[in-house]
C-alpha atoms as a PDB file:
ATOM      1  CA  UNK A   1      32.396  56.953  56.492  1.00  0.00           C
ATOM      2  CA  UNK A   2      35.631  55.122  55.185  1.00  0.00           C
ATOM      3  CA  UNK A   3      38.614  55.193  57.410  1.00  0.00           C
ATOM      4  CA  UNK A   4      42.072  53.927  55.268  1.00  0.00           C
ATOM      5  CA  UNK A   5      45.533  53.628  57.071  1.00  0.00           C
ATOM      6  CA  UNK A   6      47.723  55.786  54.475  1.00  0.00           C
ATOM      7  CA  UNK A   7      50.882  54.714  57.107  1.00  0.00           C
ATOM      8  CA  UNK A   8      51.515  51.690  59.313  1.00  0.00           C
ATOM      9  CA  UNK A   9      53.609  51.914  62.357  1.00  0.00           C
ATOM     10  CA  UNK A  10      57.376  51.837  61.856  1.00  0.00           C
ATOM     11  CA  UNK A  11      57.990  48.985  64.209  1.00  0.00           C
ATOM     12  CA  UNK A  12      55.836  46.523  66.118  1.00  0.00           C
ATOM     13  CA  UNK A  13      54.898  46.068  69.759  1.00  0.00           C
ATOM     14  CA  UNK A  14      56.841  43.018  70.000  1.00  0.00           C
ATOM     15  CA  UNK A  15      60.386  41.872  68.149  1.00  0.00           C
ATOM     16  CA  UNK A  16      59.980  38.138  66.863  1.00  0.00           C
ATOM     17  CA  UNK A  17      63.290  37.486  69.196  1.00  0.00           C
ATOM     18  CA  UNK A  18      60.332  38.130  72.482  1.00  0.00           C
ATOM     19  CA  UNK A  19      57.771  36.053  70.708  1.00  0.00           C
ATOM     20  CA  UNK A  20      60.689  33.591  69.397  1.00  0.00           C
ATOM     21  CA  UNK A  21      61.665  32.670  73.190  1.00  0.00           C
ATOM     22  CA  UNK A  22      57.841  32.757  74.660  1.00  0.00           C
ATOM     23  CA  UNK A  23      56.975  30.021  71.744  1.00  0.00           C
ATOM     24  CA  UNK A  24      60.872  28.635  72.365  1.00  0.00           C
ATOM     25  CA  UNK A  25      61.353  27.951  69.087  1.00  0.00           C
ATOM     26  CA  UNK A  26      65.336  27.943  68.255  1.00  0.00           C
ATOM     27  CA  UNK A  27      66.983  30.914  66.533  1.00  0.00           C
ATOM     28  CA  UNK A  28      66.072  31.986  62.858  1.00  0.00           C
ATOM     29  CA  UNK A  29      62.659  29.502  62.198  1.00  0.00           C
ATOM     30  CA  UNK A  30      60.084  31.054  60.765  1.00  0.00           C
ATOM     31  CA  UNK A  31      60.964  34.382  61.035  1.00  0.00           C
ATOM     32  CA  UNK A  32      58.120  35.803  58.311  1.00  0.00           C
ATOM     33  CA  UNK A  33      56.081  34.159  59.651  1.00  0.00           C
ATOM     34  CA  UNK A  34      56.302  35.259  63.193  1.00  0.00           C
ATOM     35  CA  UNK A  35      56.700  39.060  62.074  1.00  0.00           C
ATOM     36  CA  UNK A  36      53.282  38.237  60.042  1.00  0.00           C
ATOM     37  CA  UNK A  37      51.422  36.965  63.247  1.00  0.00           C
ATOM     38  CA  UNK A  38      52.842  39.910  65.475  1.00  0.00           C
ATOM     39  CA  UNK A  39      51.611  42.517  62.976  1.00  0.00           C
ATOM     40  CA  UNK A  40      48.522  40.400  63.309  1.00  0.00           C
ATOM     41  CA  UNK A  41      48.095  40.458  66.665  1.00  0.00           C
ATOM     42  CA  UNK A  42      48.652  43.917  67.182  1.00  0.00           C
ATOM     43  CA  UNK A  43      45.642  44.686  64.201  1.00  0.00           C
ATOM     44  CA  UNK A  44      43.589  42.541  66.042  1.00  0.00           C
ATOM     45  CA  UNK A  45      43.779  44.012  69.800  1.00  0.00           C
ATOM     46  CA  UNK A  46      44.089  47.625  68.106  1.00  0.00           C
ATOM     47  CA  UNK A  47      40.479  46.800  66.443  1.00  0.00           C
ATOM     48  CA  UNK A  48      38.904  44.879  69.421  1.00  0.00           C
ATOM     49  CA  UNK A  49      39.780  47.917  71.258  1.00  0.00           C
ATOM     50  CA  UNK A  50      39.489  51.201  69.065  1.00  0.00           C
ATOM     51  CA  UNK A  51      42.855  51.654  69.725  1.00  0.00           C
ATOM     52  CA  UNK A  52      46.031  52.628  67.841  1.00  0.00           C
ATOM     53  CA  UNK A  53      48.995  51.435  69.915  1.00  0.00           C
ATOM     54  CA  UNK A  54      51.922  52.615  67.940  1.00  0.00           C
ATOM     55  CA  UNK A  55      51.950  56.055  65.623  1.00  0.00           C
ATOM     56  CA  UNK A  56      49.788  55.512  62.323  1.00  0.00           C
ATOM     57  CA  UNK A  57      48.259  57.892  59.776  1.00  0.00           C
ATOM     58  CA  UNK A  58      44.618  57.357  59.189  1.00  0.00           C
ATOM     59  CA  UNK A  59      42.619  59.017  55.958  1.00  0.00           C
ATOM     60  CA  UNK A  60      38.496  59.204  56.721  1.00  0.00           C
ATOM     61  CA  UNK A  61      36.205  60.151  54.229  1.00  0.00           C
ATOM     62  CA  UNK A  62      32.465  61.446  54.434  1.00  0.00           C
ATOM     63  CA  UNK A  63      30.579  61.378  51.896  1.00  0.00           C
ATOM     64  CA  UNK A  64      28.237  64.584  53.123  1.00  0.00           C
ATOM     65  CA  UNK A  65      29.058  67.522  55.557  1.00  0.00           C
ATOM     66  CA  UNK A  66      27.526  66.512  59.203  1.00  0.00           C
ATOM     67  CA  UNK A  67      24.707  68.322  60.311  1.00  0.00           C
ATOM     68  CA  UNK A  68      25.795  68.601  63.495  1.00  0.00           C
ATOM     69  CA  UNK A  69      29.558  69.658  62.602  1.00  0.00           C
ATOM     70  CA  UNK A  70      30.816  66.665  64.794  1.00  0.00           C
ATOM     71  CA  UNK A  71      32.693  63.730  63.089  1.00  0.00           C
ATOM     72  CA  UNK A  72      33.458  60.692  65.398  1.00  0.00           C
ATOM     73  CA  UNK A  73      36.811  59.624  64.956  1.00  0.00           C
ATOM     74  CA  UNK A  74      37.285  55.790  65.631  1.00  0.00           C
ATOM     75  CA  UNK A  75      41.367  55.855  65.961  1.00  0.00           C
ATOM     76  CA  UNK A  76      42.305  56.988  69.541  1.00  0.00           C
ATOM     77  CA  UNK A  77      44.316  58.798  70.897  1.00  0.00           C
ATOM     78  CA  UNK A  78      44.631  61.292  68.653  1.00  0.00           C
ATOM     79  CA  UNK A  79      47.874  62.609  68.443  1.00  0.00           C
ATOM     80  CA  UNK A  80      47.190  65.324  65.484  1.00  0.00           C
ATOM     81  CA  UNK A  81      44.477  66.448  62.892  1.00  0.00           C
ATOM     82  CA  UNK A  82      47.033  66.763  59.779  1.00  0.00           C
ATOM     83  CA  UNK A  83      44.514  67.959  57.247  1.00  0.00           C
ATOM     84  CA  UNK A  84      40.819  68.967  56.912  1.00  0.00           C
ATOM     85  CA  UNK A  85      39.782  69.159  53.481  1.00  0.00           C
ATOM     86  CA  UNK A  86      35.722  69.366  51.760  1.00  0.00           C
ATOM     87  CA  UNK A  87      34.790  69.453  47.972  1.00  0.00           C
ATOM     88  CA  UNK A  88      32.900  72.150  46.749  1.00  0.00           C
ATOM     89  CA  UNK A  89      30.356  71.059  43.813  1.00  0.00           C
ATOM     90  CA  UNK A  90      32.662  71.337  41.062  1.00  0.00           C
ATOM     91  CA  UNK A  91      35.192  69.209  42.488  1.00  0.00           C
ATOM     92  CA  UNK A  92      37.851  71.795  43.659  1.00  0.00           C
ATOM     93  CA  UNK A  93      39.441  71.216  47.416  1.00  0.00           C
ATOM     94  CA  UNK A  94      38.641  73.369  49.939  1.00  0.00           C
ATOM     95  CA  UNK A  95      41.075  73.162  52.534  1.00  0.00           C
ATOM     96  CA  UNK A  96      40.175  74.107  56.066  1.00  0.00           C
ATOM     97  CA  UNK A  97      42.197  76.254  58.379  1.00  0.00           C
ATOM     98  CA  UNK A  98      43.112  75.548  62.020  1.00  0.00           C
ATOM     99  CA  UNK A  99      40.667  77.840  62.752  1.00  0.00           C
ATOM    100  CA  UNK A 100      37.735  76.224  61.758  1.00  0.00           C
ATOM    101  CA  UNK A 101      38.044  72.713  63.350  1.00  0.00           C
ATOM    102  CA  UNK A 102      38.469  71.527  67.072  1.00  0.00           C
ATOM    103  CA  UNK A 103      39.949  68.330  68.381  1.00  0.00           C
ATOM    104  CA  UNK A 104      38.126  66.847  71.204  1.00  0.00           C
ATOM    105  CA  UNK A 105      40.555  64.796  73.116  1.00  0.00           C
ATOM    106  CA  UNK A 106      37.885  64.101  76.185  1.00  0.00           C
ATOM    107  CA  UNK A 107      34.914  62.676  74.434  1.00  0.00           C
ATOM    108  CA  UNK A 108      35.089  58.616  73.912  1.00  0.00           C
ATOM    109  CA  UNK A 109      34.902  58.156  70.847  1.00  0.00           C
ATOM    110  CA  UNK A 110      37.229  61.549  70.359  1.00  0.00           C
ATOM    111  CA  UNK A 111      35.528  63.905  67.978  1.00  0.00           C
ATOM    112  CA  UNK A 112      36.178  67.008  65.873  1.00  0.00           C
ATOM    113  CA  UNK A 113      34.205  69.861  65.553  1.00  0.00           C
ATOM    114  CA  UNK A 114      33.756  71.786  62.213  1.00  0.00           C
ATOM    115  CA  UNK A 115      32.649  75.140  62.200  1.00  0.00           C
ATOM    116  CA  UNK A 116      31.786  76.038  58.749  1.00  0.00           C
ATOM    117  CA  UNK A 117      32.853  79.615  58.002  1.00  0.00           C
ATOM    118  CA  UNK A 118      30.500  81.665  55.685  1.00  0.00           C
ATOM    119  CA  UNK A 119      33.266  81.094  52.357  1.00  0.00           C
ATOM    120  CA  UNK A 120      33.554  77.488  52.333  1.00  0.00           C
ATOM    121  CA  UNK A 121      30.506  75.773  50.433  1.00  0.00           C
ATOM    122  CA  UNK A 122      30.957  72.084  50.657  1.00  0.00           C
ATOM    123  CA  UNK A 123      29.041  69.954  48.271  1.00  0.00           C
ATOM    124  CA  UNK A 124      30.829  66.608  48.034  1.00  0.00           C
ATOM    125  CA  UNK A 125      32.099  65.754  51.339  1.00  0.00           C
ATOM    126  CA  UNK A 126      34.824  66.031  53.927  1.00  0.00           C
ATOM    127  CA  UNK A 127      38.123  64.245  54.253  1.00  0.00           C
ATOM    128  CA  UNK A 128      40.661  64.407  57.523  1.00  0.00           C
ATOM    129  CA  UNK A 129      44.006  62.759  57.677  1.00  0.00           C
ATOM    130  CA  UNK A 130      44.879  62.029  61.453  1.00  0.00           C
ATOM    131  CA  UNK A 131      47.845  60.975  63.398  1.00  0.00           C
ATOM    132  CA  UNK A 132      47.101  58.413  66.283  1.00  0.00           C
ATOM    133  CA  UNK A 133      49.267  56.224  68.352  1.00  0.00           C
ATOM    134  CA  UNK A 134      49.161  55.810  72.145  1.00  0.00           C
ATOM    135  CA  UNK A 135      53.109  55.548  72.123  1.00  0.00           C
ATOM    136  CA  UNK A 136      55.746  56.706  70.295  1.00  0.00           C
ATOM    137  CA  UNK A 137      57.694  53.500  70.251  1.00  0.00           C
ATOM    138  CA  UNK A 138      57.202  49.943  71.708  1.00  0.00           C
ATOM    139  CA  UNK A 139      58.831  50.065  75.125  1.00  0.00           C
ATOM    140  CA  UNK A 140      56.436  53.057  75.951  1.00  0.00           C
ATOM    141  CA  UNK A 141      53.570  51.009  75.395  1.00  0.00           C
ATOM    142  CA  UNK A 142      51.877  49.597  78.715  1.00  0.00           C
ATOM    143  CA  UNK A 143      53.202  45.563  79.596  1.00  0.00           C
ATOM    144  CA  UNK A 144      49.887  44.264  79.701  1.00  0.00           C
ATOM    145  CA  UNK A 145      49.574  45.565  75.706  1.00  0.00           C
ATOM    146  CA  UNK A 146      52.246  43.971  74.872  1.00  0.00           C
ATOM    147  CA  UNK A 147      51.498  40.691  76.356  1.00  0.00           C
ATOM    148  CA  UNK A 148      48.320  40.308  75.028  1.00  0.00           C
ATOM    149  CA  UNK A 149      50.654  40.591  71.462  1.00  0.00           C
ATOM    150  CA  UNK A 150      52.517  38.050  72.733  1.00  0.00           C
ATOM    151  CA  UNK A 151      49.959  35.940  73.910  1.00  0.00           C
ATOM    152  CA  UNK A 152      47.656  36.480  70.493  1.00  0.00           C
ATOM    153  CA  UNK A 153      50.452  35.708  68.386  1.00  0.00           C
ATOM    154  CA  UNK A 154      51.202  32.463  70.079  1.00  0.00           C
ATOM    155  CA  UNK A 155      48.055  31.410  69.826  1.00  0.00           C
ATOM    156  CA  UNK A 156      47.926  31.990  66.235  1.00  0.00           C
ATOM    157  CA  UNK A 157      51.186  30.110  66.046  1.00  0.00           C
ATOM    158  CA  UNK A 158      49.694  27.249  67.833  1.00  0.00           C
ATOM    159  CA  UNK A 159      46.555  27.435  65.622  1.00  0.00           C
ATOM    160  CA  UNK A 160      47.805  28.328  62.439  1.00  0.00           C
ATOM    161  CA  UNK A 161      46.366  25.212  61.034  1.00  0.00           C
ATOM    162  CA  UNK A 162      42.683  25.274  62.174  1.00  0.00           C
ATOM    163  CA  UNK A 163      42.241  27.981  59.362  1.00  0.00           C
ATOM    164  CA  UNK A 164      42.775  24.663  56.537  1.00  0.00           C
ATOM    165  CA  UNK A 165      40.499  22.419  59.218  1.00  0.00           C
ATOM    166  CA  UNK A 166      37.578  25.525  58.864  1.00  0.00           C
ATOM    167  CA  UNK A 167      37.956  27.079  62.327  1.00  0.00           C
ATOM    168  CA  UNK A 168      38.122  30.426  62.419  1.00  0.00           C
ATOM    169  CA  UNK A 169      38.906  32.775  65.437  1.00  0.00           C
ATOM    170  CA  UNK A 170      35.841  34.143  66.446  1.00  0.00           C
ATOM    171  CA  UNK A 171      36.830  35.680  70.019  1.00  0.00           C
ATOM    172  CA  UNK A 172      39.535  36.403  71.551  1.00  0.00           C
ATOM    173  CA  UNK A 173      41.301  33.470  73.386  1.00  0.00           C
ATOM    174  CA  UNK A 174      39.952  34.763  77.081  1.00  0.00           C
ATOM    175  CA  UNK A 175      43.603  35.697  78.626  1.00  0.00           C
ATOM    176  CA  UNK A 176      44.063  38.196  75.695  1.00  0.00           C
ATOM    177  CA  UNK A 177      40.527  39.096  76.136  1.00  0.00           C
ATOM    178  CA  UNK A 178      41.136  39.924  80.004  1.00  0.00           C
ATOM    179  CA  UNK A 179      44.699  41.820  79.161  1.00  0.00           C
ATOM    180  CA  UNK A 180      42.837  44.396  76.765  1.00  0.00           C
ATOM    181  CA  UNK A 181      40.069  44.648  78.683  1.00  0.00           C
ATOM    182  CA  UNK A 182      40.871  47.786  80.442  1.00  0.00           C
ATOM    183  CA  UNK A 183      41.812  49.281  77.225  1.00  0.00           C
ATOM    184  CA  UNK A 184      38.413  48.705  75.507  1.00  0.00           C
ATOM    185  CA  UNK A 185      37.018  52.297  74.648  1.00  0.00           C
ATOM    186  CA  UNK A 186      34.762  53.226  77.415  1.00  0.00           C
ATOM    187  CA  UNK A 187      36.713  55.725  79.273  1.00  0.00           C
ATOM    188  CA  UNK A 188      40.044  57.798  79.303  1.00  0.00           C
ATOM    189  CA  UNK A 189      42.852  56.276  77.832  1.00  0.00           C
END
């Protein structure tokens, strides 16, 4: 399985002005750089957790149909199942219809569920572009989220050296680590 973001949120958690006045650095330093270790931050906490904060558009492959008919998908919450495409032997796309797929939205990890109708022959694997995002824009993500951006970014700010002295980050510092924490997948989002 190979998931591949095919589009990155439009905007970030946090503006660089929020993380600007938390570090209190003056107006206009480092500006790529603070953008850099927001978008950071937010990949970081959105992996830790299984979670996709802000609208993104995920492509998985599988390289052979599922027994079972159930594919896991590891980007939650699910907002929309965009396409659902196999390969029949000689290559040709078979697209699938509405009909023949299910979005779980209960299960942790969610999960969709193929039903393989009697025309479609799939030889070379499955493909499903998905829509996930837990809000549609920053300010509707929850405060503790958006801390632990702020947080994870300053602390990359603060250590952005260590990476030259050979330290790399391998935990999160433990007040980002407690923010998230209720967000790690093991229930309802």
């Amino acid at each position: 399985m190979v998931l591949r973001l095919i589009t990155p949120p439009v905007s970030e958690p946090v503006t660089t002005a929020l993380l600007r006045d938390f570090l209190r650095l003056p107006l206009g330093q480092e500006e790529d750089l603070l953008e850099r270790l927001i978008c950071t931050a937010r990949e970081v906490i959105e992996q830790h957790c299984n979670l996709v904060m802000l609208p993104q558009c995920w492509h998985l492959q599988l390289a052979n149909w599922p027994q079972s008919g159930r594919i896991a998908l590891y980007k939650a919450p699910v907002i929309s199942i965009d396409k659902v495409q196999g390969f029949a032997a000689d290559g040709s796309e078979v697209l699938f219809s509405k009909d023949d797929w299910r979005l779980d939205t209960e299960s942790r990890p969610q999960r969709v569920y193929l039903r393989r109708p009697p025309y479609i022959t799939i030889a070379r694997g499955l493909e499903i572009e998905l829509t996930a995002g837990l809000a549609s824009e920053p300010s509707g993500l929850p405060e503790t989220l958006r801390h632990a951006c702020v947080i994870l970014a300053a602390h990359l700010y603060d250590n952005r050296n260590s990476a030259e002295a050979g330290g790399l980050m391998s935990s999160l510092p433990d007040m980002v680590a407690q923010l998230v924490a209720p967000w790690l997948r093991r229930g309802r989002l």
